[in-house]
N, C-alpha and C. Protein backbone atom coordinates (compact mmCIF):
# COMPACT_ATOMS: atom_id res chain seq x y z
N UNK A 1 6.35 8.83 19.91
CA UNK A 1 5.12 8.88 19.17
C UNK A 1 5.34 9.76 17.93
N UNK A 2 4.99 9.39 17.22
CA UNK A 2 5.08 9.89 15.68
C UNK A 2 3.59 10.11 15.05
N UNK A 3 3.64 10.55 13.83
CA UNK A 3 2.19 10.92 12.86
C UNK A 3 2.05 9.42 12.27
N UNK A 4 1.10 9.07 11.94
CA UNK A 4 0.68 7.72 11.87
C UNK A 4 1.07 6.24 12.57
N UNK A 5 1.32 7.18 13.94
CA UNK A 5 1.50 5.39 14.68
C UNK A 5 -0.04 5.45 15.22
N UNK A 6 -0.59 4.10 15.12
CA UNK A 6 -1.84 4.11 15.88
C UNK A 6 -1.61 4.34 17.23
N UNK A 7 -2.79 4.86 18.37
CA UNK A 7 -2.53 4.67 19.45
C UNK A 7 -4.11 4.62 20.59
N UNK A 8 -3.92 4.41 21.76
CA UNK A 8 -5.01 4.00 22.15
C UNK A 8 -4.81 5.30 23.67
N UNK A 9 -5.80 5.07 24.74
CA UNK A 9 -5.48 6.05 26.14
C UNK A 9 -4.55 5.03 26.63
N UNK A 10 -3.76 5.98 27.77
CA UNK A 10 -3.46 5.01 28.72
C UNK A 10 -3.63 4.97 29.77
N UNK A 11 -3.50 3.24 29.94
CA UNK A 11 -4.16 2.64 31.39
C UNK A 11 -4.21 3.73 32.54
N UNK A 12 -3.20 4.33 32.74
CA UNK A 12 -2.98 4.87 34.02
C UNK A 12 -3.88 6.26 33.95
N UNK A 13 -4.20 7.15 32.85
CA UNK A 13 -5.07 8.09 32.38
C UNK A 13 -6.31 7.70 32.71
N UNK A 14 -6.66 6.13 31.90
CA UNK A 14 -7.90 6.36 32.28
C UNK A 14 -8.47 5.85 33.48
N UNK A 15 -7.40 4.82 34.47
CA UNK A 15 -8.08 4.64 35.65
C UNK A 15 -8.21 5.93 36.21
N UNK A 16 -6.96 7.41 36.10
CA UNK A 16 -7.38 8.62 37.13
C UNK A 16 -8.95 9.32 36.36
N UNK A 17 -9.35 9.00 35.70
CA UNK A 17 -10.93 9.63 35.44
C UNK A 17 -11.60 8.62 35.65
N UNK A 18 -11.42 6.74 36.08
CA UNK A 18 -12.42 6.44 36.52
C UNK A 18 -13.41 5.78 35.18
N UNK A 19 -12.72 5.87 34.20
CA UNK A 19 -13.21 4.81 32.58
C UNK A 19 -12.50 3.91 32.71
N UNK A 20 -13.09 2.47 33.03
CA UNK A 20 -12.86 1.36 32.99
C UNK A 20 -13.24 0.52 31.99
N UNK A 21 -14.33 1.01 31.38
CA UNK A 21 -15.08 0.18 30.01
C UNK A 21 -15.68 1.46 29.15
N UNK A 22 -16.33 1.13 28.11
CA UNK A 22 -17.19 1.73 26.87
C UNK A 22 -15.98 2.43 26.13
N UNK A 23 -16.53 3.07 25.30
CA UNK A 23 -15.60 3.63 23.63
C UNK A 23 -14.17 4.34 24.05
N UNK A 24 -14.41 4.99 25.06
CA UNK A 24 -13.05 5.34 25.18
C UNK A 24 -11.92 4.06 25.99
N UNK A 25 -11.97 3.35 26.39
CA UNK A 25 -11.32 2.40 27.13
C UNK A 25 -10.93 1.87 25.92
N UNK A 26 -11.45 1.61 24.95
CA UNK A 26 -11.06 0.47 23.87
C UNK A 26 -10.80 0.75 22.83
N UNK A 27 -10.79 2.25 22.43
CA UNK A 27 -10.62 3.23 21.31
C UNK A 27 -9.34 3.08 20.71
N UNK A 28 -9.45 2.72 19.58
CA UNK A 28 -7.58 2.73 18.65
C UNK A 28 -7.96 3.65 17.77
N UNK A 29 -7.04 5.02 17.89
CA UNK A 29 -7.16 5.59 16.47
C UNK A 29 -5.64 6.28 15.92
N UNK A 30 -5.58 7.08 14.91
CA UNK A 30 -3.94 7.22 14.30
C UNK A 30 -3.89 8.35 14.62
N UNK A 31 -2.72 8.98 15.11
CA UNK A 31 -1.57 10.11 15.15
C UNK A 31 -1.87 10.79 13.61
N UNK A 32 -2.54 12.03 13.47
CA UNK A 32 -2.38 13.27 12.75
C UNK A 32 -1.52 13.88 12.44
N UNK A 33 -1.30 14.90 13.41
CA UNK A 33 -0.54 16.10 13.74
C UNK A 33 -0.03 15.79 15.31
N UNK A 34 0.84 16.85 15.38
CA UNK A 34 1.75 16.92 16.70
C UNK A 34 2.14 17.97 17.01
N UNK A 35 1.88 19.16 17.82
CA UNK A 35 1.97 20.40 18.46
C UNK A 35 2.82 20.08 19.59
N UNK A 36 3.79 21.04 19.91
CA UNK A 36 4.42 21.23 21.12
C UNK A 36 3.35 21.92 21.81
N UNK A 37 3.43 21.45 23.12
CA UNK A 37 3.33 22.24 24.29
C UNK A 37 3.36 22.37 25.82
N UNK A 38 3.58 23.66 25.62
CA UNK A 38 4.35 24.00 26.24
C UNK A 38 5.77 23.68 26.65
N UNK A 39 6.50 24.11 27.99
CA UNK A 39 8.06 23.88 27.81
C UNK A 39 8.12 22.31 28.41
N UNK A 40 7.48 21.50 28.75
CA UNK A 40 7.60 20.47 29.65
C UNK A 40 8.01 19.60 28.54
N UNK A 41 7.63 19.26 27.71
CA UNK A 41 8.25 18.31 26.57
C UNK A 41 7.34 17.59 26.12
N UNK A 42 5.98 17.68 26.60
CA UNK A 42 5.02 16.99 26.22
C UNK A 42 4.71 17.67 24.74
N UNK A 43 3.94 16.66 24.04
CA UNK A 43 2.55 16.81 22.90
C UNK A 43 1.54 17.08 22.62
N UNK A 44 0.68 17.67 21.98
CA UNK A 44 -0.62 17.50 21.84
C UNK A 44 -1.04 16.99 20.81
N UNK A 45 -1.47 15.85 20.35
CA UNK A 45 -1.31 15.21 19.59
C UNK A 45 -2.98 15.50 19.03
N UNK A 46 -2.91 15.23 17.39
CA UNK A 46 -4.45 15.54 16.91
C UNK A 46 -4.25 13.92 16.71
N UNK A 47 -5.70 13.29 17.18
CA UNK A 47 -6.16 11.65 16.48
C UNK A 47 -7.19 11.50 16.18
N UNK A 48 -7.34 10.54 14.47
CA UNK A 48 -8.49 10.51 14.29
C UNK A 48 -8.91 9.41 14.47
N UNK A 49 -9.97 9.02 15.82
CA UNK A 49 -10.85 7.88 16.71
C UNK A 49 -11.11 6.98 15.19
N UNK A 50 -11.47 7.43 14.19
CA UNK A 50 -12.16 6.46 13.21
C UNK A 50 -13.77 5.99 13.60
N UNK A 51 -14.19 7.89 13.85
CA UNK A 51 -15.61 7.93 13.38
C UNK A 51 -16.22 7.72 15.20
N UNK A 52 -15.15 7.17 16.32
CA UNK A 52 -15.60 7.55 17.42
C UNK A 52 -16.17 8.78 17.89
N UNK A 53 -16.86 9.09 18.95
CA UNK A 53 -17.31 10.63 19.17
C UNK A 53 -16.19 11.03 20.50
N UNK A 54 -15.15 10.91 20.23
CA UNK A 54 -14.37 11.46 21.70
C UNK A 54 -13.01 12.49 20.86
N UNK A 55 -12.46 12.96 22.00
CA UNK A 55 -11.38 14.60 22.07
C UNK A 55 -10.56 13.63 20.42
N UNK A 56 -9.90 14.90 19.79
CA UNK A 56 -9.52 14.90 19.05
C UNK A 56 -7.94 15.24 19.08
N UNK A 57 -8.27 16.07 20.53
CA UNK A 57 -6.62 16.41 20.81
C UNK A 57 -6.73 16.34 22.25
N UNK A 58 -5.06 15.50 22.49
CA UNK A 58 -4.96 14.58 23.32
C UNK A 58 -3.59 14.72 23.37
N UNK A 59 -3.19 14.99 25.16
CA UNK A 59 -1.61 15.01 25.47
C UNK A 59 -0.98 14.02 25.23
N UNK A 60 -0.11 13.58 24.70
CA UNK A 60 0.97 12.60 24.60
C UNK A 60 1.43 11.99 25.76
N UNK A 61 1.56 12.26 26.88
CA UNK A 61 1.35 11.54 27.91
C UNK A 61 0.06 10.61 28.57
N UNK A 62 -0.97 10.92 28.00
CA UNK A 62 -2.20 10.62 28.14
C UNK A 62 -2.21 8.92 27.35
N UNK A 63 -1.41 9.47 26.18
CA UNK A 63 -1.57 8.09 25.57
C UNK A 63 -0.44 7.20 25.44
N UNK A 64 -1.17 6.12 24.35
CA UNK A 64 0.06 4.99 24.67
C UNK A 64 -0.13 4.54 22.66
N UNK A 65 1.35 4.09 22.42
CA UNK A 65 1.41 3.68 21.37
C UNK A 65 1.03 2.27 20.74
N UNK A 66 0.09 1.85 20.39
CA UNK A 66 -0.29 0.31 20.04
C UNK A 66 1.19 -0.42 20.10
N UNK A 67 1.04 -1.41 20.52
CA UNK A 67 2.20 -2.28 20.47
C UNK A 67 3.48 -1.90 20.77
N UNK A 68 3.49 -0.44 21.57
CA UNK A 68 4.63 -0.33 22.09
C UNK A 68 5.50 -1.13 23.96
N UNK A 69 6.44 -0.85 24.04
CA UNK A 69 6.84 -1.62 24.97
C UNK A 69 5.75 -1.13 26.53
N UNK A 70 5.66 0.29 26.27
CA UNK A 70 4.95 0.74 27.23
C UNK A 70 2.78 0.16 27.26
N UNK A 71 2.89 -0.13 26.05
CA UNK A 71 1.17 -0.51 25.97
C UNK A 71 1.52 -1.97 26.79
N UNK A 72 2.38 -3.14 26.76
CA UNK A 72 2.66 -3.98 26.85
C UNK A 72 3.00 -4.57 28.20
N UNK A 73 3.50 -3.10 28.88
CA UNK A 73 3.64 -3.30 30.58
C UNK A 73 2.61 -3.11 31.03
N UNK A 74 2.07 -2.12 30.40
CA UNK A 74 0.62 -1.63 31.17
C UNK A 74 -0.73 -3.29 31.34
N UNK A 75 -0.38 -3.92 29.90
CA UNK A 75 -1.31 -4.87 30.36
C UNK A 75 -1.11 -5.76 31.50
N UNK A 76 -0.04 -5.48 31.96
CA UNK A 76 0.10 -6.31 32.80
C UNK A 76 0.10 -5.60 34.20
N UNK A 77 -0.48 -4.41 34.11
CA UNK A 77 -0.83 -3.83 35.40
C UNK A 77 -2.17 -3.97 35.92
């Protein structure tokens, strides 16, 4: 994940909270900024929803890259 790849949640994120539909299920917005954190290797990625009302910063594991190989398996989960 990089600064301006679009990206959306992912599947597996949002079935563990239980959002199956409305704005966040279907939300595409772009990669900002990118913070380390902590030592695990993850991200915290800043995205801007494009005027959605949801988190602004969001673990990199949490999400998934539009059209990446991983958005692509997931649909088929």
């Amino acid at each position: 994940m990089q600064i301006g790849d679009k990206v959306r949640y992912a599947q597996a994120f949002l079935r563990s909270i239980s959002c199956y539909a409305g704005p966040m299920a279907c939300a595409v917005g772009t990669v900002v900024a990118m913070d380390t954190f902590g030592i695990c290797g993850d991200y915290l990625a800043t995205v801007d929803w494009h005027g959605e009302d949801l988190p602004t910063r969001i673990l990199s594991c949490n999400l998934t890259v539009k059209g990446s190989k991983r958005a692509f398996m997931e649909s088929y989960s």
